[in-house]
Protein backbone atom coordinates (compact mmCIF):
# COMPACT_ATOMS: atom_id res chain seq x y z
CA UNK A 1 0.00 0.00 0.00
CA UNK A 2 2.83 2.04 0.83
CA UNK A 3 4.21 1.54 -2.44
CA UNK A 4 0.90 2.29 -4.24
CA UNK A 5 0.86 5.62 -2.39
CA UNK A 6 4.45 6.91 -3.26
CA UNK A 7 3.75 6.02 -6.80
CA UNK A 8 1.32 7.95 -7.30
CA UNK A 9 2.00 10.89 -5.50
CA UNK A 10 4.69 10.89 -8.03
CA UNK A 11 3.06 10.38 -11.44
CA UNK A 12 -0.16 12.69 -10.50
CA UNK A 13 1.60 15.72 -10.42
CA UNK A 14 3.89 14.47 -13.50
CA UNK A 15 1.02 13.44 -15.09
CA UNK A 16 -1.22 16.64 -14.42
CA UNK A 17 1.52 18.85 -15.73
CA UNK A 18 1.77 17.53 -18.60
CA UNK A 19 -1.97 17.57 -19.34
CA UNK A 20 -2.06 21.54 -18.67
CA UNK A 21 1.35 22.70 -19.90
CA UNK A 22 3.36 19.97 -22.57
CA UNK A 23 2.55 20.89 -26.14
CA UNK A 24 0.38 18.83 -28.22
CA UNK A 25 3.46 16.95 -30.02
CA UNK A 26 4.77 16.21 -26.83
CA UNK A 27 1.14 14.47 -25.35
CA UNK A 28 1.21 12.23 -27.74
CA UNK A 29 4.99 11.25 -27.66
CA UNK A 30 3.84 10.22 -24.18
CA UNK A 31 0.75 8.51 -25.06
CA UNK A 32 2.61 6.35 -27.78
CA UNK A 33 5.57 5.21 -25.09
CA UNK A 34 2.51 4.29 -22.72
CA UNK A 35 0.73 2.48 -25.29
CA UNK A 36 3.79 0.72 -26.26
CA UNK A 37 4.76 -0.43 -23.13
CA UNK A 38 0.70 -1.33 -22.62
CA UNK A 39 1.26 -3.38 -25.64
CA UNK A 40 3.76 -4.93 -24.60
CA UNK A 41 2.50 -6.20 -21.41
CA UNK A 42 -0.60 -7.60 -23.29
CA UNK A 43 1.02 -9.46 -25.99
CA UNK A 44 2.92 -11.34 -23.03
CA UNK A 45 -0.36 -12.00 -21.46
CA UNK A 46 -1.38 -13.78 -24.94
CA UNK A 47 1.54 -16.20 -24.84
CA UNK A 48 -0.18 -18.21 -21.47
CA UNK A 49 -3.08 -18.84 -24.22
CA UNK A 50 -0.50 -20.24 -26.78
CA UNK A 51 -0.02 -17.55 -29.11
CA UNK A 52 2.98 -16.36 -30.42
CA UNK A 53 2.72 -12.85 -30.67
CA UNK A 54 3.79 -10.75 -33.92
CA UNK A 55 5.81 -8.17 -31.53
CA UNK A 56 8.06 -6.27 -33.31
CA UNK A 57 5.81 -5.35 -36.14
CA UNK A 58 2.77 -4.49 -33.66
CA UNK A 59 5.58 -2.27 -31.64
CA UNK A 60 6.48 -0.93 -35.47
CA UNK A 61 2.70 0.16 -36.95
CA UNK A 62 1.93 1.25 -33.10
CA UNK A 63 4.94 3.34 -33.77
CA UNK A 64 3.54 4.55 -36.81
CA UNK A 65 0.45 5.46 -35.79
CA UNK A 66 1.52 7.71 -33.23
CA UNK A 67 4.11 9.24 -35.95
CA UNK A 68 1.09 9.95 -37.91
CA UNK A 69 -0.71 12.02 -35.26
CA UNK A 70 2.56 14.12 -34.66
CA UNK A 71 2.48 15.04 -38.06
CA UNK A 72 -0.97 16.40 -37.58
CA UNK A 73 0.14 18.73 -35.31
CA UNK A 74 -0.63 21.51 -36.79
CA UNK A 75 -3.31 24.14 -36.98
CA UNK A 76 -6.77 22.93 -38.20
CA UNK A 77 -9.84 23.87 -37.43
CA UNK A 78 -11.71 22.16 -34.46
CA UNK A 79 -14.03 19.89 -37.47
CA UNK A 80 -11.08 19.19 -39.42
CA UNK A 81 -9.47 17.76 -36.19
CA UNK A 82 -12.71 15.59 -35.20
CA UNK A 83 -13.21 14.19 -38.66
CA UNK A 84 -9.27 13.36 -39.43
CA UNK A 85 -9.45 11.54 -35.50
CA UNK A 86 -12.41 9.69 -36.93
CA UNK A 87 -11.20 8.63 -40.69
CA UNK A 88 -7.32 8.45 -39.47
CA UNK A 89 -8.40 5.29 -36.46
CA UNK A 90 -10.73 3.89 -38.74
CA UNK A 91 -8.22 3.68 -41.83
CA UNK A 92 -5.34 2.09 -38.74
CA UNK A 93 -8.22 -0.17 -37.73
CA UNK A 94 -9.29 -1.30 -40.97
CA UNK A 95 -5.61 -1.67 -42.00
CA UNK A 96 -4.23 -3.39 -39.12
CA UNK A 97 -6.15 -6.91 -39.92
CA UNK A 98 -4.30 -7.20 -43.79
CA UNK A 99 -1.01 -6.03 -42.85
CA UNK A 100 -0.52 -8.44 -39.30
CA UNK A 101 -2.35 -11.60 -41.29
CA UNK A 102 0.10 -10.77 -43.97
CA UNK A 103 3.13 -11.02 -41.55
CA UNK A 104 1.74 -14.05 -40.18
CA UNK A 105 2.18 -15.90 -43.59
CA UNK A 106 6.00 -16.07 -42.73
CA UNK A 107 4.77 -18.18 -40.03
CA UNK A 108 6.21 -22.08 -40.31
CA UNK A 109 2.89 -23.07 -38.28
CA UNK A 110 -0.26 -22.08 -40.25
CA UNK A 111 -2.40 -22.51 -37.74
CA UNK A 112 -0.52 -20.02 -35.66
CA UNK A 113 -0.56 -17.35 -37.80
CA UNK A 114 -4.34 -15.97 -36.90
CA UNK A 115 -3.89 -15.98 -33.74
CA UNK A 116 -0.97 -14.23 -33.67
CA UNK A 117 -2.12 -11.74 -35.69
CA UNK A 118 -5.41 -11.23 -33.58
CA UNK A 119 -3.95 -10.65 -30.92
CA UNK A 120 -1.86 -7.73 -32.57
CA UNK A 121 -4.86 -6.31 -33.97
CA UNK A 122 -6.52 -6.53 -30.28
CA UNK A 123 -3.45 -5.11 -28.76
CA UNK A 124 -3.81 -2.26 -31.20
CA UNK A 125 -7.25 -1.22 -31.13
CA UNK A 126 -8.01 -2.38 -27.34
CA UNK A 127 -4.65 -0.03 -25.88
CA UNK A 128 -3.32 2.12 -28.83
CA UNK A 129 -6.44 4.01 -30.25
CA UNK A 130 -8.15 5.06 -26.55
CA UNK A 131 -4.54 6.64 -25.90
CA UNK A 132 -4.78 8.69 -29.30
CA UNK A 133 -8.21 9.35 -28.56
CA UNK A 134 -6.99 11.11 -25.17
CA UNK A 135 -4.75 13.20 -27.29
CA UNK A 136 -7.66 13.96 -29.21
CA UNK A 137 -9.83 15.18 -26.18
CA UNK A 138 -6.42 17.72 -25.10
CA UNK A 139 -6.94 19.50 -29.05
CA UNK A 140 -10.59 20.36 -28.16
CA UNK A 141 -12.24 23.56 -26.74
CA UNK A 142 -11.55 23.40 -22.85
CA UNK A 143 -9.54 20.13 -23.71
CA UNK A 144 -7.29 20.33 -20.75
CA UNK A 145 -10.59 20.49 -18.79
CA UNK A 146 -11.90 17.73 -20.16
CA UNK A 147 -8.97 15.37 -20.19
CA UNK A 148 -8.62 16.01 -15.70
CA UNK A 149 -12.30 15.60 -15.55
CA UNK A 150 -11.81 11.86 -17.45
CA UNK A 151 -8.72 11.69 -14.87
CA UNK A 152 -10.79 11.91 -11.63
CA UNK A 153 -13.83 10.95 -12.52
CA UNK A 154 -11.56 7.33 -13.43
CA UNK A 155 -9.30 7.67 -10.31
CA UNK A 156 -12.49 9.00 -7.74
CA UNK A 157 -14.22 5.76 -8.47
CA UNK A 158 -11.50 3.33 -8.55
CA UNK A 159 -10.70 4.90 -5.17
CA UNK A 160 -14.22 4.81 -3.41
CA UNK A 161 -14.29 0.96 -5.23
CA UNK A 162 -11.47 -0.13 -3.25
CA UNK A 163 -12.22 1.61 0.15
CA UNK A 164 -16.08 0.63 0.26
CA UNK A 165 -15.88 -2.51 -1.18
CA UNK A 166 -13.23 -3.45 1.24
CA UNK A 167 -14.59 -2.58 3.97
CA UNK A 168 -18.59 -3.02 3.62
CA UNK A 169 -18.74 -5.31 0.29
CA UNK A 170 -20.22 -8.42 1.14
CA UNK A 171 -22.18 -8.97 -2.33
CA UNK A 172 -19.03 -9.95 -4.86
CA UNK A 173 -19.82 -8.62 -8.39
CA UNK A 174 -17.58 -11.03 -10.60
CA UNK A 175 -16.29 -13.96 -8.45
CA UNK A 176 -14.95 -16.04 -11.43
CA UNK A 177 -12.85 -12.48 -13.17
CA UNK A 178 -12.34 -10.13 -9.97
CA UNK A 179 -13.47 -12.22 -6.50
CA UNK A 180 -12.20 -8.95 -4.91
CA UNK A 181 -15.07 -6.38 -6.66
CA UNK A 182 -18.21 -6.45 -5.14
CA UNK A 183 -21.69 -4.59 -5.86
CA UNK A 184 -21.38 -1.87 -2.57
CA UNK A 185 -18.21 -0.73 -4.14
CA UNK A 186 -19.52 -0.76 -7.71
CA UNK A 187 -22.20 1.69 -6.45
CA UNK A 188 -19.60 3.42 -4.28
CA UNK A 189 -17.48 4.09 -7.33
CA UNK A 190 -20.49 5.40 -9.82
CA UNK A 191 -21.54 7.78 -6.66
CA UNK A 192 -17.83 9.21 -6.60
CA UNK A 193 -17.61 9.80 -10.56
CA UNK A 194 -20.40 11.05 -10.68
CA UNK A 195 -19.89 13.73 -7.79
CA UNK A 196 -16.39 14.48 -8.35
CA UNK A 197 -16.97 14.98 -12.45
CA UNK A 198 -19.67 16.56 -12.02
CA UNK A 199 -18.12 19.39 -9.45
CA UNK A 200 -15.31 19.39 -11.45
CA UNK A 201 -17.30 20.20 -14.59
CA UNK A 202 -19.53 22.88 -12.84
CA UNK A 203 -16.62 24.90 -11.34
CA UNK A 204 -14.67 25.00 -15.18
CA UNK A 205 -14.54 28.51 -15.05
CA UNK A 206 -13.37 28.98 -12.32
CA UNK A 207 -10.54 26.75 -12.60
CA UNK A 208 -9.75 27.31 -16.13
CA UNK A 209 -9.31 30.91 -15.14
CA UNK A 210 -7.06 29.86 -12.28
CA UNK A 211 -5.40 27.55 -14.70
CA UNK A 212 -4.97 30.84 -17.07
CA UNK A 213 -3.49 33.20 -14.27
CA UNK A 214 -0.96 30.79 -13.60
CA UNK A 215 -0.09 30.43 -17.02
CA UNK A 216 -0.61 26.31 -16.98
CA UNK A 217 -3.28 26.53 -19.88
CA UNK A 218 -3.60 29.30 -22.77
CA UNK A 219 -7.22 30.41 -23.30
CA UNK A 220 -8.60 27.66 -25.67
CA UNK A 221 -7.91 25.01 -23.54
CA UNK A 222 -9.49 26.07 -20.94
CA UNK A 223 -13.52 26.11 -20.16
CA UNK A 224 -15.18 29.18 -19.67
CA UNK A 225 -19.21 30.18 -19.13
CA UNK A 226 -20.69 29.83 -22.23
CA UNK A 227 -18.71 26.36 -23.08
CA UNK A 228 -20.16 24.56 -19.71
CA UNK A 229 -22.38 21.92 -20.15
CA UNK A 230 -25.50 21.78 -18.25
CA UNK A 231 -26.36 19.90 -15.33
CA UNK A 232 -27.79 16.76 -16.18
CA UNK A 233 -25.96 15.54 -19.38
CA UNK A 234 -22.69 15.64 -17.10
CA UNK A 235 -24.28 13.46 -14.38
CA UNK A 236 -25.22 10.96 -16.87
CA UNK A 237 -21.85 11.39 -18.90
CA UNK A 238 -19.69 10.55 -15.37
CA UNK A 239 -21.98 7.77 -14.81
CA UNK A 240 -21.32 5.95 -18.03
CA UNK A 241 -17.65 7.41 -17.94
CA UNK A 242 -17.64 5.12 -14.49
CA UNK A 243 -19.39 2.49 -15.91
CA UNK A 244 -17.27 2.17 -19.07
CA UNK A 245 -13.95 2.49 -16.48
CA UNK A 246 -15.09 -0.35 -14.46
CA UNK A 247 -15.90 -2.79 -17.51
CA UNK A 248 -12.49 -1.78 -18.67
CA UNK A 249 -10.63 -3.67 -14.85
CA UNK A 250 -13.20 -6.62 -15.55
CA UNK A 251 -11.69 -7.07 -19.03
CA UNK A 252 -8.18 -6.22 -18.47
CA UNK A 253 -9.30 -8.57 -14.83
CA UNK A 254 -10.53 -11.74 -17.52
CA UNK A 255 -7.84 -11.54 -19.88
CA UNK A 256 -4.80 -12.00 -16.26
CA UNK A 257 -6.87 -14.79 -14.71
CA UNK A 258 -7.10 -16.00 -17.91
CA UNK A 259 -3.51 -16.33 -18.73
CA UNK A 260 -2.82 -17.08 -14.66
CA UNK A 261 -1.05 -13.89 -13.33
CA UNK A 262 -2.06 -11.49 -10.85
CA UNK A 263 -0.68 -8.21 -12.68
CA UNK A 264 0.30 -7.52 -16.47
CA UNK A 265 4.24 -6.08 -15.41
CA UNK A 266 5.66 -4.90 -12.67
CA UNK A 267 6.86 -1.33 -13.91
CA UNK A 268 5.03 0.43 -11.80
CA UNK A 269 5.64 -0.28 -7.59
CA UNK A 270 2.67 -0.89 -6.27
CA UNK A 271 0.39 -0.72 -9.45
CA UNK A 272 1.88 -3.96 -11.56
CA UNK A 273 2.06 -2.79 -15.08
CA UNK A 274 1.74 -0.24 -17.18
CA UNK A 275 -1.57 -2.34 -18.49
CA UNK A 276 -2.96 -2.63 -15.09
CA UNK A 277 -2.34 1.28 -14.70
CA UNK A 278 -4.33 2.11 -17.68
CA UNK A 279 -7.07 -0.13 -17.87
CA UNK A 280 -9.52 1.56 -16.86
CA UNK A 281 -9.18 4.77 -18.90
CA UNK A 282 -8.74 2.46 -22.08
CA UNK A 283 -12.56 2.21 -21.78
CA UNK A 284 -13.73 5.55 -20.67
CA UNK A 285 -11.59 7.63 -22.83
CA UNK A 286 -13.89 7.04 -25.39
CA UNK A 287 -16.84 7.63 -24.14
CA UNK A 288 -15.70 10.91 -23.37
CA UNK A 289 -14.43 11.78 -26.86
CA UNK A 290 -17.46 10.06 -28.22
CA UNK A 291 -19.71 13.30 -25.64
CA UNK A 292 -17.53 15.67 -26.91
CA UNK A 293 -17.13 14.74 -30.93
CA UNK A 294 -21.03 14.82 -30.76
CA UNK A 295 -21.10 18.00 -29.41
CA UNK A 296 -18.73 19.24 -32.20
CA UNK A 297 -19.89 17.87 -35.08
């Protein structure tokens, strides 16, 4: 526990820092060196199921999808950015099935060579495209708002899950994937989002003008009166954020018991891997860009 703590009293701030003040080029530098080492973590859990990952050229067109979005940098407008986010993961996506099968050919077992190259394409679209898409929510209006607001809303409930749930579950949730989750803590965690969010999201202004005065944020990335959402849709938005987060343990929960290890890595002290880290936001990243694109577009 002690471990767990130090940790993440030092990546929050790191993490929060970069969020408000690293350029955009910079974001997703760091997004592509988490989703690598994500990657990598879950292409080792696939051996345990007798697969024989395609590593080096899933590490490669990971690579080169983050390459990609550096190159598109540069000043659009806010609808250009949406719509290139939407055709540019759907192109990778549609792409990634021909060019890992095709590697796989090389393969002197045939009947290893799907598998393989499923579990690349898994790898990629399960860990890679949720980290773009976080890049993607730091480019819109109020961006840096949004992207802390997926931050706690993710961390408040995985907190409150842990604490409640360890101390008054009694009713477990997924004995078989997580014996460990129960229902009390489940609850616990959607009441957190959904207060923390939506506080968070109600005083924008006045924290994207704090942001400003301190010279963390410039003025577009910030949220300010007449770019607040009401009430309601962001109560129903951290619910479903929560939701999303905790379906995204379960899975990352199914696929470790599955292969029979506790964590994915052990890169972070006290948090396993970098997988184990992340799992969560891989799911509710995109709900949030999903609110946010709608509004847009």
């Amino acid at each position: 526990m002690i471990k767990r703590i130090l940790t993440a009293a030092v990546l929050i701030p790191i993490v929060l820092l970069l969020v408000l003040k690293a350029p955009v080029y910079a974001l997703v530098i760091v997004a592509a060196a988490v989703a690598l080492l994500a990657v990598a973590e879950f292409l080792k859990l696939a051996t345990p199921y007798g697969v024989q990952p395609l590593s080096l050229p899933t590490y490669g067109f990971v690579v080169s999808f983050f390459g990609f979005l550096v190159l598109g940098t540069v000043d659009r407008t806010l609808l250009m950015e949406a719509t290139s986010a939407i055709y540019g993961i759907a192109l990778a996506t549609a792409l990634a099935p021909f060019l890992f099968l095709t590697v796989a050919m090389r393969r002197a077992d045939l009947r290893a060579a799907f598998p393989a190259a499923s579990a690349s394409v898994f790898a990629f679209v399960y860990v890679a495209i949720p980290m773009a898409l976080l890049v993607e929510i730091r480019r819109q209006p109020g961006g840096a708002i949004w992207v802390i607001y997926t931050l706690l809303a993710v961390w408040a409930g995985d907190i409150f899950a842990y604490f409640v749930g360890k101390s008054l579950g009694r009713h477990r949730m997924s004995p078989r994937i997580s014996p460990q989750k129960t229902w009390e803590g489940a609850i616990a965690s959607i009441l957190a989002s959904v207060i923390i969010g939506t506080l968070w999201i109600q005083h924008a202004s006045g924290i994207s003008s704090f942001f400003l005065q301190a010279k963390l944020i410039d003025l577009p990335s910030g949220m300010f009166g007449r770019e607040q959402p009401q009430l309601w849709p962001v109560i129903v938005l951290s619910a479903i954020v929560n939701i999303a987060a905790q379906l995204g343990d379960l899975v990352e929960s199914l696929v470790k018991r599955g292969a029979g290890v506790k964590d994915s890595g052990s890169i972070l002290p006290g948090h396993g891997g970098m997988l184990d880290r992340i799992d969560a936001m891989l799911f509710a990243v995109p709900v949030v860009w999903a609110y946010l694109a709608w509004h847009l577009l």
